[in-house]
Protein backbone atom coordinates (compact mmCIF):
# COMPACT_ATOMS: atom_id res chain seq x y z
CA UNK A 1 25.48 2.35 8.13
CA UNK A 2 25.08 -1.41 9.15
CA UNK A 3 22.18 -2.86 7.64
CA UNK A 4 22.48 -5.45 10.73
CA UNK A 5 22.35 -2.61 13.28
CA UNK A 6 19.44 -2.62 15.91
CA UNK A 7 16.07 -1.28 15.99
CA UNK A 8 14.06 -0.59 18.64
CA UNK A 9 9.64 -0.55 17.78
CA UNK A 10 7.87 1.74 20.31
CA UNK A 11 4.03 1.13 19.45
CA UNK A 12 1.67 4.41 20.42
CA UNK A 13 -2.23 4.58 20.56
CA UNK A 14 -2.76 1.06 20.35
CA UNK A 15 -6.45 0.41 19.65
CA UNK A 16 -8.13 -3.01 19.31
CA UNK A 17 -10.65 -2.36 16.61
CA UNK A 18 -13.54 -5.37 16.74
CA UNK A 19 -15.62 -3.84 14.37
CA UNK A 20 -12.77 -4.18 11.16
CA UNK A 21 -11.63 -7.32 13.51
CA UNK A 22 -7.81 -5.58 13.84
CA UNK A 23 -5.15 -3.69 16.61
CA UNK A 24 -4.50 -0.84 14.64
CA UNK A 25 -1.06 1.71 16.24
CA UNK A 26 1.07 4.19 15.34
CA UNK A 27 4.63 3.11 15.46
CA UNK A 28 7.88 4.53 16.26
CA UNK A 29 10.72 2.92 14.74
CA UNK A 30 14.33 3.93 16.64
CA UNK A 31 17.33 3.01 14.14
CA UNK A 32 20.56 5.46 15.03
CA UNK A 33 22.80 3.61 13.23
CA UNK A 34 20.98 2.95 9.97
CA UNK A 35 19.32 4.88 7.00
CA UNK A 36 15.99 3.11 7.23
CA UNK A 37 14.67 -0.25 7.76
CA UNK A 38 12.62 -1.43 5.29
CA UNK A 39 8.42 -2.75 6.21
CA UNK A 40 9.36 -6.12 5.13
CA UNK A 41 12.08 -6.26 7.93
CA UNK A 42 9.25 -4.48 10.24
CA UNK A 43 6.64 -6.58 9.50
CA UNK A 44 8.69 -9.78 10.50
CA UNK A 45 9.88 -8.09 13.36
CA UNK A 46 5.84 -7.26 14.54
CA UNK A 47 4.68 -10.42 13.73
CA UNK A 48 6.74 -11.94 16.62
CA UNK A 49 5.94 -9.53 18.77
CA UNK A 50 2.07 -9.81 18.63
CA UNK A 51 2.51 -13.71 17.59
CA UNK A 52 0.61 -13.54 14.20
CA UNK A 53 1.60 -14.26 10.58
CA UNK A 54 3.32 -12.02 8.65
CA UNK A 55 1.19 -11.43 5.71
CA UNK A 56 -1.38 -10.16 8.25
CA UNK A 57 0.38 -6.74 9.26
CA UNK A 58 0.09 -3.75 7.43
CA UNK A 59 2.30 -1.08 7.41
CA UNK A 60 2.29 2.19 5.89
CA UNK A 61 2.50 5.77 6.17
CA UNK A 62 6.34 6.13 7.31
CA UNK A 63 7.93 9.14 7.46
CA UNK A 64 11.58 9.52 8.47
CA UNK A 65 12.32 12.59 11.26
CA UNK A 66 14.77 15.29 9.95
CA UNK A 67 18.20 14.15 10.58
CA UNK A 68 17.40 10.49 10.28
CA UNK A 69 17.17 7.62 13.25
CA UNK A 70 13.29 7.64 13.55
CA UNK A 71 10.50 7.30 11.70
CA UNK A 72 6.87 7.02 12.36
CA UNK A 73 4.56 5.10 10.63
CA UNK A 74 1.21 3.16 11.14
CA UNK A 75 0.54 -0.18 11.38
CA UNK A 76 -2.71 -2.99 11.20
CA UNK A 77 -2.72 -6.18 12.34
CA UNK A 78 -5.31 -8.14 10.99
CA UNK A 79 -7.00 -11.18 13.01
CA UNK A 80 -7.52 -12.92 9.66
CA UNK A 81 -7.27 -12.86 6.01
CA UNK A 82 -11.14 -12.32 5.14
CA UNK A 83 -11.02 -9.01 7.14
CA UNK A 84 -8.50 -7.80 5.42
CA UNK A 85 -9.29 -8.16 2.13
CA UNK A 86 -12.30 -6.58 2.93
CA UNK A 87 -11.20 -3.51 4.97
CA UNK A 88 -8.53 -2.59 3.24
CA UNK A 89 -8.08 -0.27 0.08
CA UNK A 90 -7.08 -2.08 -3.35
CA UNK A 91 -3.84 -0.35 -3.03
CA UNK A 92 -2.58 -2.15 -0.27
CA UNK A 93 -3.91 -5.41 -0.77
CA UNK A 94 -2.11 -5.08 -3.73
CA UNK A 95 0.92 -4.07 -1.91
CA UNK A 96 0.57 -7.11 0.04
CA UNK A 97 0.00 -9.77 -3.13
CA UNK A 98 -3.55 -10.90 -1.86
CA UNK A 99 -4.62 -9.12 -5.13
CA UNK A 100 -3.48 -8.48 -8.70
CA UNK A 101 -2.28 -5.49 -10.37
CA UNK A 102 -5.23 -3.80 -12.52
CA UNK A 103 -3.58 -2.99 -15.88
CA UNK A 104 -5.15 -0.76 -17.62
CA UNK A 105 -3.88 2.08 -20.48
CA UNK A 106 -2.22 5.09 -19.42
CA UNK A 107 -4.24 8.07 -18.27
CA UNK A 108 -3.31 10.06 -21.10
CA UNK A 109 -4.49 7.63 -23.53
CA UNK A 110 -7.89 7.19 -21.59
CA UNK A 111 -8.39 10.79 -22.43
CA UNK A 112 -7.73 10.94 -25.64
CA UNK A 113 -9.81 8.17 -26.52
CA UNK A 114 -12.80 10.06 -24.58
CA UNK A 115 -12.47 12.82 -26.74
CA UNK A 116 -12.34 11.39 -29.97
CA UNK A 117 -15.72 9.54 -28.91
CA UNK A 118 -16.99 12.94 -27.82
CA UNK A 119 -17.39 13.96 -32.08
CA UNK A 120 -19.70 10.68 -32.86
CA UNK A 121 -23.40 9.68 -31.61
CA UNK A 122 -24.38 5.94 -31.43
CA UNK A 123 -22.52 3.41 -32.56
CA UNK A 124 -19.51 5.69 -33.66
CA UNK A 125 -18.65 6.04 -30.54
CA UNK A 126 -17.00 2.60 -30.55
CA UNK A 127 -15.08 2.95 -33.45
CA UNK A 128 -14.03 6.74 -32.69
CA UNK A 129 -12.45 5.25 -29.22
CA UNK A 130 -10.31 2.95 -31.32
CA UNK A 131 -6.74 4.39 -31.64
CA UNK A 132 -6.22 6.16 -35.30
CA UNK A 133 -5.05 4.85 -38.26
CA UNK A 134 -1.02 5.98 -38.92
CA UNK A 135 -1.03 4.55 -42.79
CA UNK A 136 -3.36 6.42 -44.94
């Protein structure tokens, strides 16, 4: 379990993809001697292989085989940043830090608040989607 040990990236199905202006591949990471190797170590590693900047790869979708030592995953490269941020889902441009986290209140209290504004018409509604009163 050496976190130094040495991987070896096989890329499959290559595609160069002009239209979202990428080179999109499935990729096979080899690691025998190690749990997993994390995408930030990957993405480094891709990067010099396909001589672009870091923040431009995308990885995602890895899944380790049964009894460990592979995993298969897929990856983008992106030609530039204004392609990615608009081909790619919120999510991952997230992931990435070319966009901030949308906070918004927990799912739970977005329906509860919906169905208190289901009893009132008008301008109720407003007030009805406020949270409750606990003093009386």
């Amino acid at each position: 379990m050496d976190p130094s040990a040495p991987i070896t990236l096989r890329t499959r199905k290559f595609i160069t993809n002009r239209l979202l202006s990428r080179r999109q591949f499935i990729l096979d990471v080899l690691h025998p001697s190690r749990p997993n190797v994390s995408k930030e170590e990957l993405a480094e590693k891709l990067a010099i292989m396909y001589k672009t900047d870091k923040t431009r790869v995308v990885l995602f979708g890895f899944r380790t085989q049964f009894g460990g030592g592979k995993s298969t995953g897929f990856a983008l490269i992106y030609d530039d940043e204004a392609s990615q941020k608009k081909f790619e889902p919120k999510h991952r441009l997230v992931r990435s830090g070319l966009q901030p986290k949308v906070e918004k209140p927990s799912r739970k209290l977005r329906h509860e608040r919906k169905n208190r504004a289901k009893k009132f018409r008008g301008t109720k509604k407003v007030k009805a989607s406020e949270p409750p009163k606990k003093g009386k």
